[in-house]
Protein backbone atom coordinates (compact mmCIF):
# COMPACT_ATOMS: atom_id res chain seq x y z
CA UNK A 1 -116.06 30.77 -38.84
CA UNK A 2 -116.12 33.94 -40.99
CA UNK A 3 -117.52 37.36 -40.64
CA UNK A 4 -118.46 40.15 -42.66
CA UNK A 5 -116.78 43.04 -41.17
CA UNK A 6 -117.30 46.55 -42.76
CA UNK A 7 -114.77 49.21 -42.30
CA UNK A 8 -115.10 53.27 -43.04
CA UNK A 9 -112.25 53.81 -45.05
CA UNK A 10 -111.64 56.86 -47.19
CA UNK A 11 -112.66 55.83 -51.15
CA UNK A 12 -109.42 56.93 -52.25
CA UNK A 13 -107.54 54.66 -49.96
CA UNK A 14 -109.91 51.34 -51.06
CA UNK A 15 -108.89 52.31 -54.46
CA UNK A 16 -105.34 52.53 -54.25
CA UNK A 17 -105.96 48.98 -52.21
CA UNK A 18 -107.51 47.44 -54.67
CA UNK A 19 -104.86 48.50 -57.42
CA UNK A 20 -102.36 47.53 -55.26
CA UNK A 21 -103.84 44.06 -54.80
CA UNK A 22 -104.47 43.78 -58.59
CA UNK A 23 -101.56 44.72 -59.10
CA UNK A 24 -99.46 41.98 -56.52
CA UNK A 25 -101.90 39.08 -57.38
CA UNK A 26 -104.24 39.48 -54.36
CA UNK A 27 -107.41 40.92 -53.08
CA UNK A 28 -108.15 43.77 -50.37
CA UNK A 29 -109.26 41.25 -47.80
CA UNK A 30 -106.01 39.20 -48.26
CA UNK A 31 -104.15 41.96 -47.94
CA UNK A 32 -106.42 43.34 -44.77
CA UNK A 33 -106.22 39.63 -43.07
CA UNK A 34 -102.17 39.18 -43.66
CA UNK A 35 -102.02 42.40 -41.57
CA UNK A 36 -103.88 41.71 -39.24
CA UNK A 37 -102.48 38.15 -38.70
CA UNK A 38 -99.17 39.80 -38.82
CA UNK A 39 -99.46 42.25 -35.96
CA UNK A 40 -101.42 39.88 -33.78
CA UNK A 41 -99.56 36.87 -34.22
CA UNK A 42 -102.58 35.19 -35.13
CA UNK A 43 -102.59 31.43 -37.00
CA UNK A 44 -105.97 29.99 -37.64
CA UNK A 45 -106.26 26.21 -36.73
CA UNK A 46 -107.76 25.08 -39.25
CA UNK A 47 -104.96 25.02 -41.79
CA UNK A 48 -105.61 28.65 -43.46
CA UNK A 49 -102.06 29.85 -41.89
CA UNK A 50 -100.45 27.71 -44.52
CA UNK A 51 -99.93 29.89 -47.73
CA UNK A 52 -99.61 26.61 -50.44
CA UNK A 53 -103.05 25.61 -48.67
CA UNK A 54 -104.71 29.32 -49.28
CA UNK A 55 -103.40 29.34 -52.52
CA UNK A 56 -104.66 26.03 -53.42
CA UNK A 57 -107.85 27.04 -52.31
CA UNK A 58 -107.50 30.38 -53.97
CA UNK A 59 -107.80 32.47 -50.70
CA UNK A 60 -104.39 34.39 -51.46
CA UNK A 61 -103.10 35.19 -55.02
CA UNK A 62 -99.38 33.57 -56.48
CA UNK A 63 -97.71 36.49 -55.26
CA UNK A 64 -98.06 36.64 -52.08
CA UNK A 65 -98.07 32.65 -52.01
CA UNK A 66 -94.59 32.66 -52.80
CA UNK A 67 -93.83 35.25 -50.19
CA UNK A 68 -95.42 34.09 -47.22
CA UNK A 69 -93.90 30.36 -48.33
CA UNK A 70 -90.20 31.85 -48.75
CA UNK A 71 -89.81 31.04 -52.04
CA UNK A 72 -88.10 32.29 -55.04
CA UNK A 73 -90.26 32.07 -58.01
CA UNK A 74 -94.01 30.90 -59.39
CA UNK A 75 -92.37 27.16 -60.53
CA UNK A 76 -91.00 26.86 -56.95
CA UNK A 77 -94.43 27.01 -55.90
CA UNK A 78 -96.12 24.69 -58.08
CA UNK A 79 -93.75 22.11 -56.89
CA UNK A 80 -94.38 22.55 -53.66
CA UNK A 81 -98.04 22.26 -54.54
CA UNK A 82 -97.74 18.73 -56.02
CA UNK A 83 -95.36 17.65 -53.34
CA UNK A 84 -98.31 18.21 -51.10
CA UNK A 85 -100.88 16.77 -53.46
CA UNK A 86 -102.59 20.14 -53.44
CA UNK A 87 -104.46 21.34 -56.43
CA UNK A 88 -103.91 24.26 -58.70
CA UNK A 89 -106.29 27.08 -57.56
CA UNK A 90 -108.63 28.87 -59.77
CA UNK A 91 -107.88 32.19 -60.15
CA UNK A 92 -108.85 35.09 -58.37
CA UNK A 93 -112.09 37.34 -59.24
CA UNK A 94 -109.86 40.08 -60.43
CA UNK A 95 -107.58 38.06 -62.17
CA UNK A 96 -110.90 35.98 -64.27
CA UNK A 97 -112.11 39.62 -64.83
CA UNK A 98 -109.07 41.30 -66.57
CA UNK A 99 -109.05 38.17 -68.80
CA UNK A 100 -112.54 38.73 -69.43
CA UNK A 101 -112.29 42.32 -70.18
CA UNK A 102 -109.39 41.10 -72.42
CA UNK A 103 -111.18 38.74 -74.21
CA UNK A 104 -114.31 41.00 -74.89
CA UNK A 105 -111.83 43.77 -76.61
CA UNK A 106 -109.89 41.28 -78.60
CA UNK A 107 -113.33 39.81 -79.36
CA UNK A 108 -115.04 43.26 -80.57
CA UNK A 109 -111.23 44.25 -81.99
CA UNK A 110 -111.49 41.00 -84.42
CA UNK A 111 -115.28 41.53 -85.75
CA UNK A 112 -114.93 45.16 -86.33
């Protein structure tokens, strides 16, 4: 199960977060739930521990796919993908949003 949780954070400190997680391929929460995972010792049951699963699933960004696996680069982990049979992920709401935002200026760029 999943919950909700709301934290009281300072709205400079969510920012820098959330650039920081835009910037590494990730989202706050990820980063919020590797933490906490990390200095608990914490692995879920239910197969969420296992970074080429999240990925596939889209729960964690490439980035910090390839870390938690051990792995050297973004091809090493699309092999390890299909030797599992797992399926490319789509990509995260930040990521489909800067290619929006992309598209839309390239878009207005080309009818001006």
């Amino acid at each position: 199960m999943k919950r909700n949780t709301t934290f009281n954070l300072d709205d400079e400190l969510v920012q820098r977060g959330k650039s920081y997680a835009a910037t590494h391929g990730t989202t706050l929460t990820a980063i919020v739930r590797d933490h906490l995972m990390k200095v608990t010792g914490y692995e879920p049951s239910d197969g969420t521990g296992d970074p080429f699963l999240a990925f596939s699933k889209g729960e964690i960004g490439k980035a910090q796919a390839i870390k938690r696996a051990g792995l050297r680069d973004y091809a090493e982990l699309l092999v390890a993908l299909g030797d599992r049979g797992l399926a490319l992920p789509a990509l995260p709401p930040h990521e489909l949003s800067a290619m929006t935002e992309t598209f839309v200026r390239l878009y207005r760029g080309a009818r001006a």
